[in-house]
Protein backbone atom coordinates (compact mmCIF):
# COMPACT_ATOMS: atom_id res chain seq x y z
CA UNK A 1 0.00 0.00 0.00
CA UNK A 2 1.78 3.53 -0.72
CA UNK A 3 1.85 5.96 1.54
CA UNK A 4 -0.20 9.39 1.66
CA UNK A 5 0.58 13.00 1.83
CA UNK A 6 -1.32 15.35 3.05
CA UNK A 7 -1.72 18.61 0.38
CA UNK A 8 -2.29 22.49 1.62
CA UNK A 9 -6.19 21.93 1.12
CA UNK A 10 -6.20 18.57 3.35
CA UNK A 11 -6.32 16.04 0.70
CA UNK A 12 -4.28 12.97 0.74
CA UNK A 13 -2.82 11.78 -2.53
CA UNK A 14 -0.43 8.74 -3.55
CA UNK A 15 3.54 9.31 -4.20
CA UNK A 16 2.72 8.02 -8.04
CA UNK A 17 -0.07 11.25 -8.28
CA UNK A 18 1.70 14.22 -6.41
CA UNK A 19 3.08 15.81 -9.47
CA UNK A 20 -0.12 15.48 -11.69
CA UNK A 21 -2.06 16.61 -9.15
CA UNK A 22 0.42 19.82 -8.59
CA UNK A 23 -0.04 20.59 -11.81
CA UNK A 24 -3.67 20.49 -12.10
CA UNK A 25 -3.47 22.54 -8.86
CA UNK A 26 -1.67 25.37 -10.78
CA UNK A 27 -4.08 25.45 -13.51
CA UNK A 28 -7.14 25.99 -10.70
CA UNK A 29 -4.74 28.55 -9.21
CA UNK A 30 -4.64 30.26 -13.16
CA UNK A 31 -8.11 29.64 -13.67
CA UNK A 32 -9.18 31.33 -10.54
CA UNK A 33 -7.08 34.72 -11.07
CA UNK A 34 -8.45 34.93 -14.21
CA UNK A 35 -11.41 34.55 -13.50
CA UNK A 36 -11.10 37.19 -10.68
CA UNK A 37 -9.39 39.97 -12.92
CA UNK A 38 -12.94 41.28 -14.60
CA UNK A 39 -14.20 41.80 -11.22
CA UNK A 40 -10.99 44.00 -10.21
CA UNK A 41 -11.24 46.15 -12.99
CA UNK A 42 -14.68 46.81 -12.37
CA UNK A 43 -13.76 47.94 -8.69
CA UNK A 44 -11.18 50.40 -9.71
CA UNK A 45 -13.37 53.51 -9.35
CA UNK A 46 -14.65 52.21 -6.08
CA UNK A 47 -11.09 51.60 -4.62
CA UNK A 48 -9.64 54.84 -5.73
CA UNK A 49 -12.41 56.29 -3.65
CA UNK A 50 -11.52 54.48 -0.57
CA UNK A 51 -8.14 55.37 -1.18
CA UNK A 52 -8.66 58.90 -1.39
CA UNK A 53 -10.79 59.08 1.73
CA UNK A 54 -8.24 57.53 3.48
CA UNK A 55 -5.51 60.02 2.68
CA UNK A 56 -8.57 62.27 4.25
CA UNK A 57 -8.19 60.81 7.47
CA UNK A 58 -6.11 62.12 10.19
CA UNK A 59 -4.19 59.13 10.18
CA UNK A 60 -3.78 57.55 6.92
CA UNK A 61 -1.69 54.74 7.68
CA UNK A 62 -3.70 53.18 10.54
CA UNK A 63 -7.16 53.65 8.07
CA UNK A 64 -4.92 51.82 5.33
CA UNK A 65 -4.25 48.75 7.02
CA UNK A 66 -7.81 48.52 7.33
CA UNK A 67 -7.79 47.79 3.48
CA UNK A 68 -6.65 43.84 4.66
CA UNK A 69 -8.15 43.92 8.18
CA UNK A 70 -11.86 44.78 7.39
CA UNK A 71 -11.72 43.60 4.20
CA UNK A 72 -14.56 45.11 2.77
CA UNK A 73 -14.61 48.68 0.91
CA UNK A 74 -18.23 49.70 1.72
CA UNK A 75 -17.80 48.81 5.20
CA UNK A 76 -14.21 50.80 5.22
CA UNK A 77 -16.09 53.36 3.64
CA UNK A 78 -18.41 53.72 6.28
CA UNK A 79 -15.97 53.39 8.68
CA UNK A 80 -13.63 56.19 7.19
CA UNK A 81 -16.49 58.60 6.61
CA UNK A 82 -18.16 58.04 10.02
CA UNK A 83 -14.83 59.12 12.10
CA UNK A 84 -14.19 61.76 9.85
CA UNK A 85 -18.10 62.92 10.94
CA UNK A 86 -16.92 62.44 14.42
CA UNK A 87 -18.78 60.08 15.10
CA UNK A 88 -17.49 57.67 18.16
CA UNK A 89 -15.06 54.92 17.37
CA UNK A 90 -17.45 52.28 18.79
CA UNK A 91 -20.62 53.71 16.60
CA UNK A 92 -18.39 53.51 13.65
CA UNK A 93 -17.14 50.00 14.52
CA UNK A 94 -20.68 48.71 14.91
CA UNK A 95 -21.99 50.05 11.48
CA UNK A 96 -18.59 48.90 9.88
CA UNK A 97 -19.75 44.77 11.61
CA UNK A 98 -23.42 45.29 10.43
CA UNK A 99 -22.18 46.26 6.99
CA UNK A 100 -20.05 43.07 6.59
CA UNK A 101 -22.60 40.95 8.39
CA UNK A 102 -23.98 39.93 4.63
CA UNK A 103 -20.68 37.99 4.50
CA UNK A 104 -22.22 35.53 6.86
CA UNK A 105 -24.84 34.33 4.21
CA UNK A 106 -22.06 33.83 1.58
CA UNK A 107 -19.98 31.72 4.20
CA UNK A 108 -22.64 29.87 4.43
CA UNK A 109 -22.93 29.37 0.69
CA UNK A 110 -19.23 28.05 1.10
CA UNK A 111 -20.03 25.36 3.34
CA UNK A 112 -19.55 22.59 0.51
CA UNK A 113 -16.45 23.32 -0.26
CA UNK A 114 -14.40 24.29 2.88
CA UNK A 115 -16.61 22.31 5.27
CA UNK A 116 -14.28 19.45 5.18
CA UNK A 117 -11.24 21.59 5.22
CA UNK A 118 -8.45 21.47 8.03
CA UNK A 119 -9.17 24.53 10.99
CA UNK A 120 -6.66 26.90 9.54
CA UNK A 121 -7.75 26.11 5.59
CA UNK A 122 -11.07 27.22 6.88
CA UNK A 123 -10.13 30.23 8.65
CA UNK A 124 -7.91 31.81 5.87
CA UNK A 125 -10.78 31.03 3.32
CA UNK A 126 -12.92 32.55 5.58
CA UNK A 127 -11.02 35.58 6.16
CA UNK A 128 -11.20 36.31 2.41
CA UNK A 129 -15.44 36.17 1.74
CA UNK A 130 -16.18 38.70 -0.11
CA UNK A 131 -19.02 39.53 -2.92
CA UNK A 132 -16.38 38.71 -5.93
CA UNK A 133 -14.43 35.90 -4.29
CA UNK A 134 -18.20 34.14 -3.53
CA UNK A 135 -19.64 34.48 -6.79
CA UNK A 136 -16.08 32.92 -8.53
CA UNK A 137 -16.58 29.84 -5.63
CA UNK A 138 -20.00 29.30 -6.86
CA UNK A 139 -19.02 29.84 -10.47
CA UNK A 140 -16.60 27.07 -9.95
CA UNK A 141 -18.60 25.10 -8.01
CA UNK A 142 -21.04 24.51 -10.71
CA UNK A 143 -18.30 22.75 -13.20
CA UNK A 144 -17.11 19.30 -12.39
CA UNK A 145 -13.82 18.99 -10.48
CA UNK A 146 -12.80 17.83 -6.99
CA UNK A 147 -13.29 19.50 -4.06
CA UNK A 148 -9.49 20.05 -3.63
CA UNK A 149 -9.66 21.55 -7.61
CA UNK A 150 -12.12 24.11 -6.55
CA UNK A 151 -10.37 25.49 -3.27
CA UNK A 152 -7.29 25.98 -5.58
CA UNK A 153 -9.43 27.87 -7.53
CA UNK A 154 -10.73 29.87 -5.06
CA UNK A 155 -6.84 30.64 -3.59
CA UNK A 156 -6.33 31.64 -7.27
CA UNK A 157 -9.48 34.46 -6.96
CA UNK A 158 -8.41 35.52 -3.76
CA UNK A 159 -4.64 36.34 -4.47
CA UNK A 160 -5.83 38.48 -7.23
CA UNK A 161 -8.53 39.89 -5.68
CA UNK A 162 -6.29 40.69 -2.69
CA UNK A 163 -3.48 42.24 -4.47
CA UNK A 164 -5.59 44.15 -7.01
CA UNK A 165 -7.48 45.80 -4.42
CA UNK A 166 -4.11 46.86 -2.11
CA UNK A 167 -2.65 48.28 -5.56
CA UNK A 168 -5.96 50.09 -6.50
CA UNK A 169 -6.61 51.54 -2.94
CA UNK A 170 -2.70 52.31 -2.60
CA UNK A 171 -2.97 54.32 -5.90
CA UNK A 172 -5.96 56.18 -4.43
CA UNK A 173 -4.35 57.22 -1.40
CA UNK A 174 -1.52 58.70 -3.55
CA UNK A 175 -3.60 60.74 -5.60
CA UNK A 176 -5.59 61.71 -2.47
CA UNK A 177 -2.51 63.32 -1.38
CA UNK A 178 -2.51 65.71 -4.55
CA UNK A 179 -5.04 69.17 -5.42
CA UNK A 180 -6.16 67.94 -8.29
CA UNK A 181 -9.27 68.79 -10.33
CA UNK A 182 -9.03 64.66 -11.52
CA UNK A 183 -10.63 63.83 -8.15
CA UNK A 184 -14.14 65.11 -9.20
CA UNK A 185 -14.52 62.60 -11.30
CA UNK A 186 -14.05 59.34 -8.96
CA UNK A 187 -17.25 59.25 -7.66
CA UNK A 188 -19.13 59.20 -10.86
CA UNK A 189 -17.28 56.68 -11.94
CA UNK A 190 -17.39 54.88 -8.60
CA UNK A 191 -21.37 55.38 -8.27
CA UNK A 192 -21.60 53.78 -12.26
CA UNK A 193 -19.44 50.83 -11.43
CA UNK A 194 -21.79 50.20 -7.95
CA UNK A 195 -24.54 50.88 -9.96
CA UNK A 196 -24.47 49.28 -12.72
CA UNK A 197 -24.53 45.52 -12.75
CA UNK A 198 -27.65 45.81 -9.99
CA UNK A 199 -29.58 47.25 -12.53
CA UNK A 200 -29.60 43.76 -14.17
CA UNK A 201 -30.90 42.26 -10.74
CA UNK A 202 -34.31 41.70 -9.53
CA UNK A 203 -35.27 44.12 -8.00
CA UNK A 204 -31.79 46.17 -8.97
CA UNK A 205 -34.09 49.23 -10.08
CA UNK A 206 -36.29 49.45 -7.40
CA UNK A 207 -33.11 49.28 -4.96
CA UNK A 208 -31.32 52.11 -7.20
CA UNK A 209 -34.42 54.61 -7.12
CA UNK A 210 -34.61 54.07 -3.18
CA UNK A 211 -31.18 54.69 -2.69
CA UNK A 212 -31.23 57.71 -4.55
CA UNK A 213 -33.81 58.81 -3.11
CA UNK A 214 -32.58 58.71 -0.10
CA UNK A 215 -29.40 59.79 -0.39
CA UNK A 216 -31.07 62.99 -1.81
CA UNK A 217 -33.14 63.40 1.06
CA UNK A 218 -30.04 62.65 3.33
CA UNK A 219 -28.56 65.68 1.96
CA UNK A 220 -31.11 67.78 1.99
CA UNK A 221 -31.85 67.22 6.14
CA UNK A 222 -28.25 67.97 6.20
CA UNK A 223 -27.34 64.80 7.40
CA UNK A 224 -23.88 64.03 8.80
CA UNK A 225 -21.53 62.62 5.59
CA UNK A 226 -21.43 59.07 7.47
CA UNK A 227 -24.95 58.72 7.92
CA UNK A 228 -25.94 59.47 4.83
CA UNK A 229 -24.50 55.39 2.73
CA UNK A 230 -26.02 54.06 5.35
CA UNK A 231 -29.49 55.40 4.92
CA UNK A 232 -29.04 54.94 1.61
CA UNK A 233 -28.23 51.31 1.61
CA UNK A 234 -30.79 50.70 4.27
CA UNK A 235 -33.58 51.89 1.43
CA UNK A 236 -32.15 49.73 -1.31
CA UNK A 237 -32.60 47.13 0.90
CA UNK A 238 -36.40 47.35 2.01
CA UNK A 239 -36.89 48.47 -1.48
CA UNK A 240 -35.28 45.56 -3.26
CA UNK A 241 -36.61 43.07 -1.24
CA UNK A 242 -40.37 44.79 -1.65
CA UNK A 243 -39.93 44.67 -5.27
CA UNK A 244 -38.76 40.88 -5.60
CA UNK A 245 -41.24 39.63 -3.17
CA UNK A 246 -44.19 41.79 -5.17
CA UNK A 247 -42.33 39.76 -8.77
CA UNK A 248 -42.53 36.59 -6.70
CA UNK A 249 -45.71 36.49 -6.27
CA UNK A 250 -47.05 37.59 -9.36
């Protein structure tokens, strides 16, 4: 009987398949960062935003190490915008944890494929659940493969994903740092990027309208700068879920 070795991802294979199996382990790792690059192209605008609110911030290095610690730029966002209101650190903290509380439902969605994983497998794939790196899982997921296949090709995604985002962010804080008319135009682009693809969701319009709407009415109550996303994303919720249930049913 030959013996067995375990791999990163907990599998065991035989001494006669380690090197096939490395190699379709590198083509996962390919696949995945390929298939991760549209959605880091399409996040540019947003992470050039983040970036340049936090070379806003009164401390600028502490708010970008929050890129890899929170993990999550609406909830960074929040979080950035929020102190900068003066809001206080807990109140911020707590909106930044309700904002990334979705990622509990896509963890969830992950179960499959990391459920049988070794403790620290599970917590770095954890660590790294976010809206692109789920939807590439569940992409993958749907093709055949092993289970050890598809966690290589969710390493791939995240990698990418990871990187991309530092280098976007990073460039945003450096242009944050400059007077420059150029800056105008990062939130239109950032708000068509967001925008965008939920249009082709049901109950994407609805969700749109409402949080225009409300961010309108935000601003016109003069509502603190933090306060205001939040609002906002609190409408496109009840407005997104009204409008699927209402399709639902008909």
């Amino acid at each position: 009987m030959q013996p067995t070795h375990p791999t990163v991802f907990g599998q065991t294979t035989t001494d006669g398949s380690v090197h096939s199996l490395s190699r379709a382990h590198r083509r996962e790792v390919g696949a995945g960062a390929l298939a991760m690059l549209p959605f880091v192209v399409g996040y540019v605008p947003f992470g050039l935003l983040v970036g340049v609110a936090i070379a806003r911030s009164t401390d600028w290095f502490a708010a970008w190490t929050g890129t890899i610690t929170v993990y999550g730029g609406s909830a960074q966002l929040a979080l950035l915008q929020l102190l900068a209101g003066g809001a206080a650190a807990w109140t911020a903290a707590g909106a930044a944890v309700l904002i990334n509380a979705r990622l509990l439902v896509y963890s969830l969605a992950l179960l499959p494929t990391f459920a049988s994983a070794r403790l620290p497998v599970r917590l770095a794939a954890a660590a790294f659940v976010i809206e692109p790196t789920w939807v590439v899982a569940l992409q993958r997921a749907e093709s055949p493969g092993t289970v050890s296949e598809r966690r290589w090709h969710y390493a791939g995604a995240t990698v990418v994903l990871t990187f991309g985002w530092l280098l976007v962010v990073t460039g945003g804080l450096a242009l944050g740092q400059l007077s420059t008319p150029s800056l105008s135009v990062i939130g239109p682009l950032c708000l068509v990027a967001i925008v965008t693809p939920h249009l082709r969701l049901p109950g994407g319009i609805a969700a749109v309208i409402a949080a225009g709407a409300a961010t309108l009415l935000g601003v016109a109550m003069t509502l603190p700068s933090g306060v205001i996303p939040l609002l906002a994303m609190a409408a496109a919720v009840v407005a997104g879920l009204g409008a699927t249930r209402k399709g639902t049913r008909a």
